[in-house]
PDB file of N, CA and C in Angstrom:
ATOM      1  N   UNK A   1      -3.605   6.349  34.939  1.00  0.00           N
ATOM      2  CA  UNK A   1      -3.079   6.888  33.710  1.00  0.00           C
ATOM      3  C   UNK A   1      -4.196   7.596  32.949  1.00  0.00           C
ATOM      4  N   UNK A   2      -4.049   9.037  32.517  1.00  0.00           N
ATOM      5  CA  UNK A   2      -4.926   9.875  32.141  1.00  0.00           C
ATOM      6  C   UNK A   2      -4.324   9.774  30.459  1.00  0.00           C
ATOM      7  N   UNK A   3      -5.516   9.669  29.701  1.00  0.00           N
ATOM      8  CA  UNK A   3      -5.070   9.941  28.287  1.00  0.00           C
ATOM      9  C   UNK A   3      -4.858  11.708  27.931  1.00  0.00           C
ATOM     10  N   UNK A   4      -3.820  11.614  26.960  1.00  0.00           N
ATOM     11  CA  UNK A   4      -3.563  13.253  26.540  1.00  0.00           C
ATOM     12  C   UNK A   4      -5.139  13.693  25.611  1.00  0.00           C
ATOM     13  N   UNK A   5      -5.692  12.548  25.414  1.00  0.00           N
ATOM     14  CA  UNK A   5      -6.463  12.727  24.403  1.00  0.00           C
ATOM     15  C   UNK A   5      -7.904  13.416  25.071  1.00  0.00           C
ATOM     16  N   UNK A   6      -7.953  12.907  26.260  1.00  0.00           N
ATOM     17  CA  UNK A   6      -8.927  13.785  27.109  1.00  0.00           C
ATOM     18  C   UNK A   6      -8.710  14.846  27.672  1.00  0.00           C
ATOM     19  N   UNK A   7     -10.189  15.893  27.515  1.00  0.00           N
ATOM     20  CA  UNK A   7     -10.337  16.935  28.119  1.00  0.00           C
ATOM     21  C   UNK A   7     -11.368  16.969  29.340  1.00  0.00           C
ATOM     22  N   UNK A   8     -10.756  17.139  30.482  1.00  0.00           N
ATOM     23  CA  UNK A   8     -12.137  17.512  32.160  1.00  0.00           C
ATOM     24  C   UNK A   8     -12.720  18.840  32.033  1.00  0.00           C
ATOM     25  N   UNK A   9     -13.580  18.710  32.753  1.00  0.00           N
ATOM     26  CA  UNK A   9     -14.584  19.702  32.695  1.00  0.00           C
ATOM     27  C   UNK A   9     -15.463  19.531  33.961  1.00  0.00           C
ATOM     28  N   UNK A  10     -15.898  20.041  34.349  1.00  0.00           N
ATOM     29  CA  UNK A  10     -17.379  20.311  35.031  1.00  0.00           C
ATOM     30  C   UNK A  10     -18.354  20.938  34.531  1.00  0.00           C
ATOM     31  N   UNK A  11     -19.097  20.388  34.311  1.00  0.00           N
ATOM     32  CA  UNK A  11     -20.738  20.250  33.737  1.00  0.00           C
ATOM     33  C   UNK A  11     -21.677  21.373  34.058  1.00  0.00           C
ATOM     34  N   UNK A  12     -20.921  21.471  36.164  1.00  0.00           N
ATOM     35  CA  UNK A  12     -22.039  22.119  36.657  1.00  0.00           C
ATOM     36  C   UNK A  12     -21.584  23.297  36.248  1.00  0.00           C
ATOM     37  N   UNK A  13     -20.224  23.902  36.737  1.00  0.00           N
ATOM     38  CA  UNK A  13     -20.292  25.134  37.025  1.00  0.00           C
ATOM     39  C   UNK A  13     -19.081  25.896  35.571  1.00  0.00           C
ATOM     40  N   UNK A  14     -18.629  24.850  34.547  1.00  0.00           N
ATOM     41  CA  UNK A  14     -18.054  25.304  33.671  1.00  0.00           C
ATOM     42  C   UNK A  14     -16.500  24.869  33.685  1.00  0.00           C
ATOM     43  N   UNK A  15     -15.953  24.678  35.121  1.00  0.00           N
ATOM     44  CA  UNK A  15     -14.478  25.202  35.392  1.00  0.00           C
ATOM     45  C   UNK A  15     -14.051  23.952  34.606  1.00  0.00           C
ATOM     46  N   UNK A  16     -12.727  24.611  34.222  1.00  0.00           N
ATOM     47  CA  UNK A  16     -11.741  23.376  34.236  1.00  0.00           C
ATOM     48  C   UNK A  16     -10.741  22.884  35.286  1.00  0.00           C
ATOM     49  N   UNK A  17     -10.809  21.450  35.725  1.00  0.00           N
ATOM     50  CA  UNK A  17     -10.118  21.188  36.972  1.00  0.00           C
ATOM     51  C   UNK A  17      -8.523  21.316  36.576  1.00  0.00           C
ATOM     52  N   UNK A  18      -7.689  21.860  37.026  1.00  0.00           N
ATOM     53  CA  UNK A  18      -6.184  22.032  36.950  1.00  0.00           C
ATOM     54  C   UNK A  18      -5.874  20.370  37.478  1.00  0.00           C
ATOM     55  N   UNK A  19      -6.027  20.004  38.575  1.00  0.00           N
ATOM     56  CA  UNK A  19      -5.349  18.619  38.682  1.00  0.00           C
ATOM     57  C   UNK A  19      -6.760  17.286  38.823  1.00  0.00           C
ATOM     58  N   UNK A  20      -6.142  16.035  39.137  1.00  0.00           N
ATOM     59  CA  UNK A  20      -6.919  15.173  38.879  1.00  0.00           C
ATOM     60  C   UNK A  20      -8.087  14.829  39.616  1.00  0.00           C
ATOM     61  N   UNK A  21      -8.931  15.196  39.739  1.00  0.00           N
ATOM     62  CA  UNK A  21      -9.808  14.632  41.292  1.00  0.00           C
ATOM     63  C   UNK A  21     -11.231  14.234  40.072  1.00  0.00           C
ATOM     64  N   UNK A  22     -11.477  13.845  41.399  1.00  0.00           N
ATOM     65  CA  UNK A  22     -13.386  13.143  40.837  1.00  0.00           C
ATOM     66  C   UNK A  22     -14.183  14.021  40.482  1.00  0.00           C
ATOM     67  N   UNK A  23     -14.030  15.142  41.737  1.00  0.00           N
ATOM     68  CA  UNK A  23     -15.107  16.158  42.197  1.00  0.00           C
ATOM     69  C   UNK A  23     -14.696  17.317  41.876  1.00  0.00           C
ATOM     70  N   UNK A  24     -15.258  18.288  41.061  1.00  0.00           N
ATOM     71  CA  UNK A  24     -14.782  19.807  41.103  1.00  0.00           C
ATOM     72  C   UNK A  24     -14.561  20.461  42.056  1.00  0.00           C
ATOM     73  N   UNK A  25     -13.246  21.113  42.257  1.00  0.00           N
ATOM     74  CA  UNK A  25     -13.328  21.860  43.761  1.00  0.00           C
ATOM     75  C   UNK A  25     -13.828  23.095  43.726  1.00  0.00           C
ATOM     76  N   UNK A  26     -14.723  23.704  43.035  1.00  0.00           N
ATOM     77  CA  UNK A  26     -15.747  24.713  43.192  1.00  0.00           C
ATOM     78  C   UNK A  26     -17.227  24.347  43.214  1.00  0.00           C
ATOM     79  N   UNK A  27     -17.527  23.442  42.679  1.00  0.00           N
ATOM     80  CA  UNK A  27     -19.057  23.341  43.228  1.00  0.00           C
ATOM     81  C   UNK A  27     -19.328  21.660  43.624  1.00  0.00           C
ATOM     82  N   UNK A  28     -18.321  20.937  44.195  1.00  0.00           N
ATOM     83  CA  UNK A  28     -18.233  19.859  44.231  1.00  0.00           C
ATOM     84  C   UNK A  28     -18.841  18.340  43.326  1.00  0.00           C
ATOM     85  N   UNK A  29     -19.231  19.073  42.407  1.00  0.00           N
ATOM     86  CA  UNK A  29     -20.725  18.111  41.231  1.00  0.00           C
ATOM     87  C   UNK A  29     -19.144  17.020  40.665  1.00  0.00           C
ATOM     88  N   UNK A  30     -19.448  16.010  40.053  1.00  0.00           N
ATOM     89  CA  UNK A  30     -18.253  15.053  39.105  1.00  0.00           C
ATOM     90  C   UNK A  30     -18.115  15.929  38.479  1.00  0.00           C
ATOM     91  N   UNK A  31     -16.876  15.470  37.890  1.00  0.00           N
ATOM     92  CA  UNK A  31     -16.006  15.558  36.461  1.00  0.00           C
ATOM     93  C   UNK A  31     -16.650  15.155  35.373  1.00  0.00           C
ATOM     94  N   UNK A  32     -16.547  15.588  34.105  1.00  0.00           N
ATOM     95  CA  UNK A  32     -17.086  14.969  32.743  1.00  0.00           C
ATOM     96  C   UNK A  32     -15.596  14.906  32.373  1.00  0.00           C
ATOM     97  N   UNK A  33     -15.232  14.082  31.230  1.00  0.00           N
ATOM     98  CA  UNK A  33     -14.353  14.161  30.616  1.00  0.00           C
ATOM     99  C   UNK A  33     -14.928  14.203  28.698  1.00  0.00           C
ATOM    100  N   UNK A  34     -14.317  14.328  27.831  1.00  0.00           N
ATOM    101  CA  UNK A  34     -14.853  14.321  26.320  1.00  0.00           C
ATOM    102  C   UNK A  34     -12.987  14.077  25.839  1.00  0.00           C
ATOM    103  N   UNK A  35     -13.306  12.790  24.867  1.00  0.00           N
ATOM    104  CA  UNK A  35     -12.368  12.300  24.126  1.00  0.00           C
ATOM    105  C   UNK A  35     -12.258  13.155  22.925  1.00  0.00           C
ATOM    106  N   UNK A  36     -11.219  13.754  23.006  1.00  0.00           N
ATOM    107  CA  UNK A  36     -11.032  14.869  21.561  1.00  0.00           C
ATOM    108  C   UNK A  36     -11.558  13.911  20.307  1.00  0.00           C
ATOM    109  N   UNK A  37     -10.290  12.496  20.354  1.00  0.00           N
ATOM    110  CA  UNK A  37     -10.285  11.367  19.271  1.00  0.00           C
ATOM    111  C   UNK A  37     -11.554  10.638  18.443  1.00  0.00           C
ATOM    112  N   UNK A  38     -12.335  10.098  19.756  1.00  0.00           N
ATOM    113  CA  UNK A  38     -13.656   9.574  19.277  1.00  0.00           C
ATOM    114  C   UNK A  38     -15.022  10.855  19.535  1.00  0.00           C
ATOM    115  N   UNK A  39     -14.856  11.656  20.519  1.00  0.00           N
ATOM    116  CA  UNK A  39     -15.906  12.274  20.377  1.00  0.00           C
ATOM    117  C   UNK A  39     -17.091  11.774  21.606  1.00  0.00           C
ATOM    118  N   UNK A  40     -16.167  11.322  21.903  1.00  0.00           N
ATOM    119  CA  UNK A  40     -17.417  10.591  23.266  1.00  0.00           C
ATOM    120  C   UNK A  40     -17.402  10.972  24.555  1.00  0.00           C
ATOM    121  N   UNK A  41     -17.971  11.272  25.611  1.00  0.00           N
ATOM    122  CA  UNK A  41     -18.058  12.066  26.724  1.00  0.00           C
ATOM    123  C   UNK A  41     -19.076  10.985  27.573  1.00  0.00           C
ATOM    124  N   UNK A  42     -18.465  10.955  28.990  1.00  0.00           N
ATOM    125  CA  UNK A  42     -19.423  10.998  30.384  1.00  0.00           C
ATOM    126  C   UNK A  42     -18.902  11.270  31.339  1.00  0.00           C
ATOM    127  N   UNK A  43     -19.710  10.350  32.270  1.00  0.00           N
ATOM    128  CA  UNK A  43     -18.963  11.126  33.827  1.00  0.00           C
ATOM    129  C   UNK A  43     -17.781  10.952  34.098  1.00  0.00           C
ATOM    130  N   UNK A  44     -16.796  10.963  35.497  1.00  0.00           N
ATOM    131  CA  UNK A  44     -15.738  10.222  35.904  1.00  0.00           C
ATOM    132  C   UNK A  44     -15.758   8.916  35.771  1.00  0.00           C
ATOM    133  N   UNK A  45     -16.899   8.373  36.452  1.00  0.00           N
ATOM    134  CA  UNK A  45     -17.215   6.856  36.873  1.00  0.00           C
ATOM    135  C   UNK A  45     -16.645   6.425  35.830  1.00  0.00           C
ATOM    136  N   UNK A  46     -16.886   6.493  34.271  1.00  0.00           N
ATOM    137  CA  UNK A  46     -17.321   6.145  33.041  1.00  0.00           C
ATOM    138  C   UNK A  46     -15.568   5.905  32.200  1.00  0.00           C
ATOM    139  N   UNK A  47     -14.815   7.094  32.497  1.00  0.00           N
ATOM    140  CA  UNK A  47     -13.414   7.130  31.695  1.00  0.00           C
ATOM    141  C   UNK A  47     -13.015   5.933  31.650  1.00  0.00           C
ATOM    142  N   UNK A  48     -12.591   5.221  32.841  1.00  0.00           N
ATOM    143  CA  UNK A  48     -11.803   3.674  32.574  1.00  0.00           C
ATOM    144  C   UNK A  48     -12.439   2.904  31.503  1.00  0.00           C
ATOM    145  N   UNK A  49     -13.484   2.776  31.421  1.00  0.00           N
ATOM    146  CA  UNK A  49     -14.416   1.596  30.836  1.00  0.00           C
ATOM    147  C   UNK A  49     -14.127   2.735  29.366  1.00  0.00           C
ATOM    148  N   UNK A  50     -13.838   3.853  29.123  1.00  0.00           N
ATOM    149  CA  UNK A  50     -13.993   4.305  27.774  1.00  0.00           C
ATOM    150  C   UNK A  50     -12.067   4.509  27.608  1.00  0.00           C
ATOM    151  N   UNK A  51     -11.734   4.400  28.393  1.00  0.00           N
ATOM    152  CA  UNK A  51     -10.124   4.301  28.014  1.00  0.00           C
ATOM    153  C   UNK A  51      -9.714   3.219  28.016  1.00  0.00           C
ATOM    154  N   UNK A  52     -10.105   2.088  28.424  1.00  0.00           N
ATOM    155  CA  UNK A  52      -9.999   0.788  28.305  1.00  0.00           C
ATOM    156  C   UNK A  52     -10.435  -0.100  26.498  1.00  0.00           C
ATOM    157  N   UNK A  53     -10.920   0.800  25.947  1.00  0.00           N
ATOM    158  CA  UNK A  53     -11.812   0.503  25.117  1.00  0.00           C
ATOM    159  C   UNK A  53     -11.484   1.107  23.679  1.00  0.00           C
ATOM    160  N   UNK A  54     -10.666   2.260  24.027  1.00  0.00           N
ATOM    161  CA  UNK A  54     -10.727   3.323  23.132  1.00  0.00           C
ATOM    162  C   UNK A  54      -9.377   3.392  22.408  1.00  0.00           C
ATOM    163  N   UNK A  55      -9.669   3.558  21.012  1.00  0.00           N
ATOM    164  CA  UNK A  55      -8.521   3.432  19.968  1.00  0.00           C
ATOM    165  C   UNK A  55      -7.689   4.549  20.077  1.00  0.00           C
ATOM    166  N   UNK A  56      -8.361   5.808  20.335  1.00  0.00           N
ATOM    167  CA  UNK A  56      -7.375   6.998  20.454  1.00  0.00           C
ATOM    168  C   UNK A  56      -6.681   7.003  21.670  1.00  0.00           C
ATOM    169  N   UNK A  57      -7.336   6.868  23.020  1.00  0.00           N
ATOM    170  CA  UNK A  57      -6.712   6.801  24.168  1.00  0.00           C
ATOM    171  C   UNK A  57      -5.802   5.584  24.427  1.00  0.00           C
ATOM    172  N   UNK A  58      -5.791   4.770  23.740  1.00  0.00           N
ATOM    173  CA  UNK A  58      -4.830   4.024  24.290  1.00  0.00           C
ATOM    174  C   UNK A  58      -4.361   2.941  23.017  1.00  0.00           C
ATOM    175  N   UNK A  59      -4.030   3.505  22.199  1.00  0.00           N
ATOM    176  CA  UNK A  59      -3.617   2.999  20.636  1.00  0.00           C
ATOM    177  C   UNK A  59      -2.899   1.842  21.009  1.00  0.00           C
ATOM    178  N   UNK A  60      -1.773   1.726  22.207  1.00  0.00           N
ATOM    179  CA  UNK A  60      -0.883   0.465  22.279  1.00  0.00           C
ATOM    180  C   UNK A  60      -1.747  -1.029  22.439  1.00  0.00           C
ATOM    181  N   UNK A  61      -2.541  -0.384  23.268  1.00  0.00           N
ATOM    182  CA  UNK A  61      -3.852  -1.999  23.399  1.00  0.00           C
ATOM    183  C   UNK A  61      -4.578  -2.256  22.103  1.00  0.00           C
ATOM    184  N   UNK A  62      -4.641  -1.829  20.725  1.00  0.00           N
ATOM    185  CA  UNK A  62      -5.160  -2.017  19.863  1.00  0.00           C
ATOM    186  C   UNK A  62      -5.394  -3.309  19.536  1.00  0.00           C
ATOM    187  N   UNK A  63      -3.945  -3.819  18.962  1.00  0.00           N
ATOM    188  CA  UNK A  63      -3.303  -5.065  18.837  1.00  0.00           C
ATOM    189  C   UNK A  63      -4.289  -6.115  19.995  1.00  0.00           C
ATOM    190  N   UNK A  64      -4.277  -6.316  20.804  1.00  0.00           N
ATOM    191  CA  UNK A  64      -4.212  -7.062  21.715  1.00  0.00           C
ATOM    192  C   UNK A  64      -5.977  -6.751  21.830  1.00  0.00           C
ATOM    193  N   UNK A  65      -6.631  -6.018  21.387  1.00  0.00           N
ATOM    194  CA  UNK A  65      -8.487  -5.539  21.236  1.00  0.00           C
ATOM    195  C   UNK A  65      -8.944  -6.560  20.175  1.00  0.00           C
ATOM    196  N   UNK A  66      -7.851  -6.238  19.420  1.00  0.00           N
ATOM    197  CA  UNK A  66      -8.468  -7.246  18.003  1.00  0.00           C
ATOM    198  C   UNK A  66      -8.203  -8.201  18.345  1.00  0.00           C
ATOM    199  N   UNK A  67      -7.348  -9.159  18.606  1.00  0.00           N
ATOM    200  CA  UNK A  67      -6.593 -10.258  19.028  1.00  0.00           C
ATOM    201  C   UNK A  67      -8.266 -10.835  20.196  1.00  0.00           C
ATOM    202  N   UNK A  68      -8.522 -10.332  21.264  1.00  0.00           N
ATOM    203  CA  UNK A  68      -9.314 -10.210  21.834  1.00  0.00           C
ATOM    204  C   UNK A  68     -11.028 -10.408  21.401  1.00  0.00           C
ATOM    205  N   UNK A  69     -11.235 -10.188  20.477  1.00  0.00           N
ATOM    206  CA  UNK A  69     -12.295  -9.941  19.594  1.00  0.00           C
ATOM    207  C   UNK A  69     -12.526 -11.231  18.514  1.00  0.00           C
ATOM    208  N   UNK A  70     -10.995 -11.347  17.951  1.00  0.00           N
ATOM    209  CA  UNK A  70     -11.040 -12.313  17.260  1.00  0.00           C
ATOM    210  C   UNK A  70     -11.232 -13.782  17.742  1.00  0.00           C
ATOM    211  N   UNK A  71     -10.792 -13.917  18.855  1.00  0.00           N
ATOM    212  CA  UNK A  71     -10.908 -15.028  19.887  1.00  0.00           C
ATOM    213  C   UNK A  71     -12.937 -15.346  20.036  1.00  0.00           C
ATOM    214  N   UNK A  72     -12.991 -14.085  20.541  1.00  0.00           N
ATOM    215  CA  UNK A  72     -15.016 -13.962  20.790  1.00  0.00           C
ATOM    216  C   UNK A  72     -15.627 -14.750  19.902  1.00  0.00           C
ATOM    217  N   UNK A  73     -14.931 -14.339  17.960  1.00  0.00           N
ATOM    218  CA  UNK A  73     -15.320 -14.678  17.182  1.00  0.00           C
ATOM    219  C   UNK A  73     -15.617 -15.822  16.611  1.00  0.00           C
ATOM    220  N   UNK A  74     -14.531 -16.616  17.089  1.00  0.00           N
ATOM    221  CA  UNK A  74     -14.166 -17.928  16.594  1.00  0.00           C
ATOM    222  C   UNK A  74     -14.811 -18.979  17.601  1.00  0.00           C
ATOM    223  N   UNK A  75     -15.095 -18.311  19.246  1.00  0.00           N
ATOM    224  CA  UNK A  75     -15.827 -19.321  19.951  1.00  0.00           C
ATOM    225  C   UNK A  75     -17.090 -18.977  19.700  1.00  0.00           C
ATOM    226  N   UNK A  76     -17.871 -18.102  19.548  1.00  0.00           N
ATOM    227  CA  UNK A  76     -19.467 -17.783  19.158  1.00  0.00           C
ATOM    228  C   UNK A  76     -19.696 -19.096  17.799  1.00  0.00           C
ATOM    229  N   UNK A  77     -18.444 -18.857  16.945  1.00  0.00           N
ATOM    230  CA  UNK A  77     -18.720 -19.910  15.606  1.00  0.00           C
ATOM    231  C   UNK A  77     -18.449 -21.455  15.780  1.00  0.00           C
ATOM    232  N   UNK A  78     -17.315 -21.645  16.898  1.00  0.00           N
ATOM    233  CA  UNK A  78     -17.737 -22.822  17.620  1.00  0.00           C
ATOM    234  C   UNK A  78     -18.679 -23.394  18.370  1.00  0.00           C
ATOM    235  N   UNK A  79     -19.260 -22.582  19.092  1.00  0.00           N
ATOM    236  CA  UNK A  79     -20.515 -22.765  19.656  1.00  0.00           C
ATOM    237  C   UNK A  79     -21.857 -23.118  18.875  1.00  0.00           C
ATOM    238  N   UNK A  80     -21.706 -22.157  17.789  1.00  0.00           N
ATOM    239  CA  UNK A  80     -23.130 -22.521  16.965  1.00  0.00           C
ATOM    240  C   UNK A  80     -22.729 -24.001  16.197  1.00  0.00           C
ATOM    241  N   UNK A  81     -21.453 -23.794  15.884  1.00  0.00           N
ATOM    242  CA  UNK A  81     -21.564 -25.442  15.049  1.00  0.00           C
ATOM    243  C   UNK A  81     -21.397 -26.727  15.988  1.00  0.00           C
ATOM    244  N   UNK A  82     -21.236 -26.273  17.825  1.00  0.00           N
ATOM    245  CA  UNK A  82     -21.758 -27.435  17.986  1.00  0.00           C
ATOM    246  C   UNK A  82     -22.971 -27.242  17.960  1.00  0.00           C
ATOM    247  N   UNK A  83     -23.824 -26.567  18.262  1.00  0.00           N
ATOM    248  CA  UNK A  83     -25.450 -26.701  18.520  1.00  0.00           C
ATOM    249  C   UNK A  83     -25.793 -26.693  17.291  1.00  0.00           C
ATOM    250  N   UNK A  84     -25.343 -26.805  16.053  1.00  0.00           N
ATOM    251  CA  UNK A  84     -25.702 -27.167  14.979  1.00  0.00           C
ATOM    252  C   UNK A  84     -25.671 -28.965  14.568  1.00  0.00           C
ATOM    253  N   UNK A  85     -23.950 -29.357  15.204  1.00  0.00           N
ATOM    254  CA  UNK A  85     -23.852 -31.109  15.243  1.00  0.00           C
ATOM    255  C   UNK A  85     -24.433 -31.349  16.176  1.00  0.00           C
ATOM    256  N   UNK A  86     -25.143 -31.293  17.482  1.00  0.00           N
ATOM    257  CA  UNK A  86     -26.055 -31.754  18.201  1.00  0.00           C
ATOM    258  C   UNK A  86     -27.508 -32.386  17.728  1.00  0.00           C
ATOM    259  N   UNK A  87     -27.879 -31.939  16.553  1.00  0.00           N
ATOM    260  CA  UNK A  87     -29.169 -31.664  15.973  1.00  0.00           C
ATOM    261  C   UNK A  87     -29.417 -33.094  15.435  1.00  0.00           C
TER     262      UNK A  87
END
């Protein structure tokens, strides 16, 4: 699943790829992609881990980021107050 919110590119030679691949089919170098939303750009490798992540690309997982986060939060603060009652 490709976000609308991204734009591909190739780096090396300028083109824009018409369909989905890794590799440009004119000078074979990766894909870059750049998130219109946040403003953030890297290689192919890189999109999942930034669409996975990302508020513009994938607004429905929001909910469920924070939810996610908030959980982190509450065991980091459990953790310190046991190693605080340990003492």
């Amino acid at each position: 699943m490709f976000s609308p919110q991204i734009e591909w590119h190739c780096a090396q030679c300028e083109s824009g790829p018409t369909d989905r691949r890794k590799y440009c089919t004119d000078c074979d170098s990766m894909l870059t992609w750049t998130c219109n939303g946040s403003g953030k750009s890297g290689l192919y490798t890189n999109y999942y881990r930034h669409r996975d992540n990302c508020d513009y690309c994938t607004p429905e997982l929001e909910e469920e980021r924070q939810q996610k986060m908030e959980e982190k939060k509450v065991a980091i603060q459990q953790h310190f107050q046991n190693l605080d009652d340990s003492k």
